[in-house]
C-alpha atoms as a PDB file:
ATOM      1  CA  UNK A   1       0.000   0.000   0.000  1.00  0.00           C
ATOM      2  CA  UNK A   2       1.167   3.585  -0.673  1.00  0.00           C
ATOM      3  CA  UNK A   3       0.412   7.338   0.073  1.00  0.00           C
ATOM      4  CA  UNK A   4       1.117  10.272  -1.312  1.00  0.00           C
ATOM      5  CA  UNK A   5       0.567  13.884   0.071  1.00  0.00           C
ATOM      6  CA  UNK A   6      -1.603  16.416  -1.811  1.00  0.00           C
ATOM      7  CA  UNK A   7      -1.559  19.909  -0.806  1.00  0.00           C
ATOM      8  CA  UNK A   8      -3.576  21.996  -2.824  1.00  0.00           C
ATOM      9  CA  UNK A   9      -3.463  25.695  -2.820  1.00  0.00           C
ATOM     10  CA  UNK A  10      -7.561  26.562  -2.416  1.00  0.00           C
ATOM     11  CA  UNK A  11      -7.814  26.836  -5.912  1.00  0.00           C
ATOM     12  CA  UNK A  12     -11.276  25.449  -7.727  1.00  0.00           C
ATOM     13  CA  UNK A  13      -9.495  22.706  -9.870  1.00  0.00           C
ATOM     14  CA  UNK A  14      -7.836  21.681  -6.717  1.00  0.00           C
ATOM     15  CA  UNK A  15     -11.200  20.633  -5.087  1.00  0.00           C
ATOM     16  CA  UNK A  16     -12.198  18.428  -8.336  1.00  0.00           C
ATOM     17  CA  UNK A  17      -8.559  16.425  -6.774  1.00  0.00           C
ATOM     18  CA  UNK A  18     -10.228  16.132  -3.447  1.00  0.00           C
ATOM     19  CA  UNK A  19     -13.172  15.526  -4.801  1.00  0.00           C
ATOM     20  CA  UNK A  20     -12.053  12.452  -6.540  1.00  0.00           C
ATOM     21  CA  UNK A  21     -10.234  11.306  -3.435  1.00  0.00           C
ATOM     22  CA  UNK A  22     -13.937  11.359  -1.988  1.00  0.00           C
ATOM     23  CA  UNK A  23     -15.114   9.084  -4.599  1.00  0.00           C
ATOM     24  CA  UNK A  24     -12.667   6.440  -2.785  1.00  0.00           C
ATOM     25  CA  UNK A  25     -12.418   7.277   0.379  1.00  0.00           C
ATOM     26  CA  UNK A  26     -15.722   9.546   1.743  1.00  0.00           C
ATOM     27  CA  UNK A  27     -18.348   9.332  -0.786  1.00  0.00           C
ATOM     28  CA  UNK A  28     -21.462   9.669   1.238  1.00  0.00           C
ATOM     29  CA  UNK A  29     -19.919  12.191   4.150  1.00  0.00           C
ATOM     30  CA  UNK A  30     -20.241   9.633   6.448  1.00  0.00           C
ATOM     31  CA  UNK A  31     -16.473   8.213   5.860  1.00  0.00           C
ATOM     32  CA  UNK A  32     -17.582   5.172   3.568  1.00  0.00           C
ATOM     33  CA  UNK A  33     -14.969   3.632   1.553  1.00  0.00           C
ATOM     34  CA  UNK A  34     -13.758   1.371  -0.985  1.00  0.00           C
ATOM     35  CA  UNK A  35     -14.293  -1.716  -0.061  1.00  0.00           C
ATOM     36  CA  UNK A  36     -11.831  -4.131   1.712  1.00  0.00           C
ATOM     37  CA  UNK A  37     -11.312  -6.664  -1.067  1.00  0.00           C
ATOM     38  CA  UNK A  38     -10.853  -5.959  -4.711  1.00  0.00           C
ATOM     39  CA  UNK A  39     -12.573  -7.932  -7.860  1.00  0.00           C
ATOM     40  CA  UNK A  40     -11.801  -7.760 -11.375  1.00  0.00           C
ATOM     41  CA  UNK A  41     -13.621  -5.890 -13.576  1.00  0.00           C
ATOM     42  CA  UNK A  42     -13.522  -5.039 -17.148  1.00  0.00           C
ATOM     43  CA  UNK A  43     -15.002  -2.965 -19.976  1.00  0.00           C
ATOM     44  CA  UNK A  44     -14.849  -3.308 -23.533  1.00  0.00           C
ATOM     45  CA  UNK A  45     -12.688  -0.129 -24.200  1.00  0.00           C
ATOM     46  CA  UNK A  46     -10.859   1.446 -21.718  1.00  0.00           C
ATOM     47  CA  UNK A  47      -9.987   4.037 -23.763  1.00  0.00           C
ATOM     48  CA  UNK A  48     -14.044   5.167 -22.952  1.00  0.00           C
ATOM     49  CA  UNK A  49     -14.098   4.254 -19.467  1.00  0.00           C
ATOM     50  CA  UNK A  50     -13.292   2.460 -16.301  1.00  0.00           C
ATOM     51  CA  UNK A  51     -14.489   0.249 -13.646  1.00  0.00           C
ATOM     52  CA  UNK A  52     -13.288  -0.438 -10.571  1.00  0.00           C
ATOM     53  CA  UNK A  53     -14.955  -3.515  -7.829  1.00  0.00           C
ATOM     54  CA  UNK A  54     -14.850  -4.198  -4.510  1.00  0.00           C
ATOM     55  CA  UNK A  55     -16.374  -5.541  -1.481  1.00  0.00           C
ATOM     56  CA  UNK A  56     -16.465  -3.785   1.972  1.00  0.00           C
ATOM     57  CA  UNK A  57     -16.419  -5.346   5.704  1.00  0.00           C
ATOM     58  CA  UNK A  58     -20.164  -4.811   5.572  1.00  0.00           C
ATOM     59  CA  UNK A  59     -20.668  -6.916   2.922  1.00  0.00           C
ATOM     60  CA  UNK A  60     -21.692  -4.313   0.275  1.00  0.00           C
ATOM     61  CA  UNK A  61     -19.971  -4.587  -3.329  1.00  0.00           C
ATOM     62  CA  UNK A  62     -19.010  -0.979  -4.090  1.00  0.00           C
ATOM     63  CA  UNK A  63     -18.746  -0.107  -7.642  1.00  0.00           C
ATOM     64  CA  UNK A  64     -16.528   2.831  -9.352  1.00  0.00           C
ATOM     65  CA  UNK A  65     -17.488   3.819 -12.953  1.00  0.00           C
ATOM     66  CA  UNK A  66     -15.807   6.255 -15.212  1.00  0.00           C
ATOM     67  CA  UNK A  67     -17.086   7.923 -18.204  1.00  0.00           C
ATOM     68  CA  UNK A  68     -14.042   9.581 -19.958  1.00  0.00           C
ATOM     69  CA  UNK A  69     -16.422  10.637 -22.966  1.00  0.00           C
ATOM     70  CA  UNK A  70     -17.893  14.433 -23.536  1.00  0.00           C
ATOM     71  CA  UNK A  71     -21.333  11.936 -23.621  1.00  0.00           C
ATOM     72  CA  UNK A  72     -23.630   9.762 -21.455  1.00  0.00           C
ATOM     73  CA  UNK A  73     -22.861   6.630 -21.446  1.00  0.00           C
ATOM     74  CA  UNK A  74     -25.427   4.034 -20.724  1.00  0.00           C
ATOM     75  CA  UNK A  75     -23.768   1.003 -19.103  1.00  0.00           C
ATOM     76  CA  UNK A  76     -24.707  -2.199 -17.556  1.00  0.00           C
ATOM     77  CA  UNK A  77     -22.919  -4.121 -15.039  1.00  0.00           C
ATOM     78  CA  UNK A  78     -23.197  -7.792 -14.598  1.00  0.00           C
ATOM     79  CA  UNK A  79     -22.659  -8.660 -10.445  1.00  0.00           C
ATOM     80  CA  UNK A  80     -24.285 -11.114  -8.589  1.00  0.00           C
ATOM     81  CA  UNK A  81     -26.602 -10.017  -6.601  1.00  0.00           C
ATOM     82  CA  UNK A  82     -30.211 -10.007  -4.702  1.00  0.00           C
ATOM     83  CA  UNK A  83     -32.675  -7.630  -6.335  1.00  0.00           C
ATOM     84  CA  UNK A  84     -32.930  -4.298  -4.852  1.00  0.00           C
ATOM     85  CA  UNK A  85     -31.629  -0.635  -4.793  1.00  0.00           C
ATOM     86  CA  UNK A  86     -28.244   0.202  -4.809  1.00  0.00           C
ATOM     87  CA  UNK A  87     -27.017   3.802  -3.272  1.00  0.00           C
ATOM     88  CA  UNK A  88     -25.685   6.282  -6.594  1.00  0.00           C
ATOM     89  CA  UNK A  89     -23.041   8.895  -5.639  1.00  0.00           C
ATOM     90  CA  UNK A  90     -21.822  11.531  -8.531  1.00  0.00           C
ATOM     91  CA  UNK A  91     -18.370  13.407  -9.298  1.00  0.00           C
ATOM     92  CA  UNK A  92     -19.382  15.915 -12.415  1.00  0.00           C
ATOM     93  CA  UNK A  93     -18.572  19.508 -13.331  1.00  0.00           C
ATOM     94  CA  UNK A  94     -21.803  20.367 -10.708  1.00  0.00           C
ATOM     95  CA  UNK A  95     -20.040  19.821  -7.647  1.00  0.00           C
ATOM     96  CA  UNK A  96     -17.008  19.318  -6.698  1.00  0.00           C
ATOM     97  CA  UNK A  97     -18.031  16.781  -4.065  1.00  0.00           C
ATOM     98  CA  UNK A  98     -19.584  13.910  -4.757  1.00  0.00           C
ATOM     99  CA  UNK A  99     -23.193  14.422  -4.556  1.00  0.00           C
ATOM    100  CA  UNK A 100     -26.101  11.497  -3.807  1.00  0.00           C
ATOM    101  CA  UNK A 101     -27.698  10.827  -6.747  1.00  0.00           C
ATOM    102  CA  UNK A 102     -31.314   8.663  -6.591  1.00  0.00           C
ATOM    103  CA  UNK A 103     -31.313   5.000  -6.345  1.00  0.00           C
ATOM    104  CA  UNK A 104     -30.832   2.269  -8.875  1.00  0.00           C
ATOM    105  CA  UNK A 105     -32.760  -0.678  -9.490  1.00  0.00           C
ATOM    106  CA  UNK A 106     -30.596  -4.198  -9.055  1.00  0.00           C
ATOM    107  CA  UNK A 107     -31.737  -7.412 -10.343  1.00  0.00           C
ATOM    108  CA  UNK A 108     -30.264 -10.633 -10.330  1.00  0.00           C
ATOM    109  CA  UNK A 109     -28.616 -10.044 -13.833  1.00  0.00           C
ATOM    110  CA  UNK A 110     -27.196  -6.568 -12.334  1.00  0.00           C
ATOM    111  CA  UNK A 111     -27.532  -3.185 -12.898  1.00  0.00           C
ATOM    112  CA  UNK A 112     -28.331  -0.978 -15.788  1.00  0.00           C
ATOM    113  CA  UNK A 113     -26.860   3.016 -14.698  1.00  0.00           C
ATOM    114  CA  UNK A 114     -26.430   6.092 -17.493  1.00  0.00           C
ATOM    115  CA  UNK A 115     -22.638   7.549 -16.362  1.00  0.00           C
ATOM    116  CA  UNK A 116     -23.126  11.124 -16.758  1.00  0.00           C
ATOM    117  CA  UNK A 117     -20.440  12.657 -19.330  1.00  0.00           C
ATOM    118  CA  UNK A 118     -17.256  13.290 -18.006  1.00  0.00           C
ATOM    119  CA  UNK A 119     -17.753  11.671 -14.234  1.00  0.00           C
ATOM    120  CA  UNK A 120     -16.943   9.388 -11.739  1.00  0.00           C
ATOM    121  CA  UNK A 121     -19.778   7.647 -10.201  1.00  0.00           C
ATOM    122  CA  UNK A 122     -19.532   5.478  -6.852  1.00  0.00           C
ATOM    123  CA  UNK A 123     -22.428   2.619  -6.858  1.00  0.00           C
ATOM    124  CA  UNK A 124     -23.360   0.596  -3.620  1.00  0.00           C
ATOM    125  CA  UNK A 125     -24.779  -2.461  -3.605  1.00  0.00           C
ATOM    126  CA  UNK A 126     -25.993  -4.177  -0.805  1.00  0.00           C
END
Protein backbone atom coordinates (compact mmCIF):
# COMPACT_ATOMS: atom_id res chain seq x y z
CA UNK A 1 0.00 0.00 0.00
CA UNK A 2 1.17 3.58 -0.67
CA UNK A 3 0.41 7.34 0.07
CA UNK A 4 1.12 10.27 -1.31
CA UNK A 5 0.57 13.88 0.07
CA UNK A 6 -1.60 16.42 -1.81
CA UNK A 7 -1.56 19.91 -0.81
CA UNK A 8 -3.58 22.00 -2.82
CA UNK A 9 -3.46 25.70 -2.82
CA UNK A 10 -7.56 26.56 -2.42
CA UNK A 11 -7.81 26.84 -5.91
CA UNK A 12 -11.28 25.45 -7.73
CA UNK A 13 -9.50 22.71 -9.87
CA UNK A 14 -7.84 21.68 -6.72
CA UNK A 15 -11.20 20.63 -5.09
CA UNK A 16 -12.20 18.43 -8.34
CA UNK A 17 -8.56 16.43 -6.77
CA UNK A 18 -10.23 16.13 -3.45
CA UNK A 19 -13.17 15.53 -4.80
CA UNK A 20 -12.05 12.45 -6.54
CA UNK A 21 -10.23 11.31 -3.43
CA UNK A 22 -13.94 11.36 -1.99
CA UNK A 23 -15.11 9.08 -4.60
CA UNK A 24 -12.67 6.44 -2.79
CA UNK A 25 -12.42 7.28 0.38
CA UNK A 26 -15.72 9.55 1.74
CA UNK A 27 -18.35 9.33 -0.79
CA UNK A 28 -21.46 9.67 1.24
CA UNK A 29 -19.92 12.19 4.15
CA UNK A 30 -20.24 9.63 6.45
CA UNK A 31 -16.47 8.21 5.86
CA UNK A 32 -17.58 5.17 3.57
CA UNK A 33 -14.97 3.63 1.55
CA UNK A 34 -13.76 1.37 -0.98
CA UNK A 35 -14.29 -1.72 -0.06
CA UNK A 36 -11.83 -4.13 1.71
CA UNK A 37 -11.31 -6.66 -1.07
CA UNK A 38 -10.85 -5.96 -4.71
CA UNK A 39 -12.57 -7.93 -7.86
CA UNK A 40 -11.80 -7.76 -11.38
CA UNK A 41 -13.62 -5.89 -13.58
CA UNK A 42 -13.52 -5.04 -17.15
CA UNK A 43 -15.00 -2.97 -19.98
CA UNK A 44 -14.85 -3.31 -23.53
CA UNK A 45 -12.69 -0.13 -24.20
CA UNK A 46 -10.86 1.45 -21.72
CA UNK A 47 -9.99 4.04 -23.76
CA UNK A 48 -14.04 5.17 -22.95
CA UNK A 49 -14.10 4.25 -19.47
CA UNK A 50 -13.29 2.46 -16.30
CA UNK A 51 -14.49 0.25 -13.65
CA UNK A 52 -13.29 -0.44 -10.57
CA UNK A 53 -14.95 -3.52 -7.83
CA UNK A 54 -14.85 -4.20 -4.51
CA UNK A 55 -16.37 -5.54 -1.48
CA UNK A 56 -16.46 -3.78 1.97
CA UNK A 57 -16.42 -5.35 5.70
CA UNK A 58 -20.16 -4.81 5.57
CA UNK A 59 -20.67 -6.92 2.92
CA UNK A 60 -21.69 -4.31 0.27
CA UNK A 61 -19.97 -4.59 -3.33
CA UNK A 62 -19.01 -0.98 -4.09
CA UNK A 63 -18.75 -0.11 -7.64
CA UNK A 64 -16.53 2.83 -9.35
CA UNK A 65 -17.49 3.82 -12.95
CA UNK A 66 -15.81 6.26 -15.21
CA UNK A 67 -17.09 7.92 -18.20
CA UNK A 68 -14.04 9.58 -19.96
CA UNK A 69 -16.42 10.64 -22.97
CA UNK A 70 -17.89 14.43 -23.54
CA UNK A 71 -21.33 11.94 -23.62
CA UNK A 72 -23.63 9.76 -21.45
CA UNK A 73 -22.86 6.63 -21.45
CA UNK A 74 -25.43 4.03 -20.72
CA UNK A 75 -23.77 1.00 -19.10
CA UNK A 76 -24.71 -2.20 -17.56
CA UNK A 77 -22.92 -4.12 -15.04
CA UNK A 78 -23.20 -7.79 -14.60
CA UNK A 79 -22.66 -8.66 -10.45
CA UNK A 80 -24.29 -11.11 -8.59
CA UNK A 81 -26.60 -10.02 -6.60
CA UNK A 82 -30.21 -10.01 -4.70
CA UNK A 83 -32.68 -7.63 -6.34
CA UNK A 84 -32.93 -4.30 -4.85
CA UNK A 85 -31.63 -0.64 -4.79
CA UNK A 86 -28.24 0.20 -4.81
CA UNK A 87 -27.02 3.80 -3.27
CA UNK A 88 -25.69 6.28 -6.59
CA UNK A 89 -23.04 8.89 -5.64
CA UNK A 90 -21.82 11.53 -8.53
CA UNK A 91 -18.37 13.41 -9.30
CA UNK A 92 -19.38 15.92 -12.42
CA UNK A 93 -18.57 19.51 -13.33
CA UNK A 94 -21.80 20.37 -10.71
CA UNK A 95 -20.04 19.82 -7.65
CA UNK A 96 -17.01 19.32 -6.70
CA UNK A 97 -18.03 16.78 -4.07
CA UNK A 98 -19.58 13.91 -4.76
CA UNK A 99 -23.19 14.42 -4.56
CA UNK A 100 -26.10 11.50 -3.81
CA UNK A 101 -27.70 10.83 -6.75
CA UNK A 102 -31.31 8.66 -6.59
CA UNK A 103 -31.31 5.00 -6.35
CA UNK A 104 -30.83 2.27 -8.88
CA UNK A 105 -32.76 -0.68 -9.49
CA UNK A 106 -30.60 -4.20 -9.06
CA UNK A 107 -31.74 -7.41 -10.34
CA UNK A 108 -30.26 -10.63 -10.33
CA UNK A 109 -28.62 -10.04 -13.83
CA UNK A 110 -27.20 -6.57 -12.33
CA UNK A 111 -27.53 -3.18 -12.90
CA UNK A 112 -28.33 -0.98 -15.79
CA UNK A 113 -26.86 3.02 -14.70
CA UNK A 114 -26.43 6.09 -17.49
CA UNK A 115 -22.64 7.55 -16.36
CA UNK A 116 -23.13 11.12 -16.76
CA UNK A 117 -20.44 12.66 -19.33
CA UNK A 118 -17.26 13.29 -18.01
CA UNK A 119 -17.75 11.67 -14.23
CA UNK A 120 -16.94 9.39 -11.74
CA UNK A 121 -19.78 7.65 -10.20
CA UNK A 122 -19.53 5.48 -6.85
CA UNK A 123 -22.43 2.62 -6.86
CA UNK A 124 -23.36 0.60 -3.62
CA UNK A 125 -24.78 -2.46 -3.61
CA UNK A 126 -25.99 -4.18 -0.80
Amino acid sequence: MWAAPYNGDGNKAYAYVFGAFKMFRNFDGNGSTFGDTGYQATVSDNSLASVYASRDSLGRTILILINKTESVKNTSVAIPSTAGTAEVYTLTSESPNPVRKQNITVTSAGIVYAMPAYSVSTIVIP
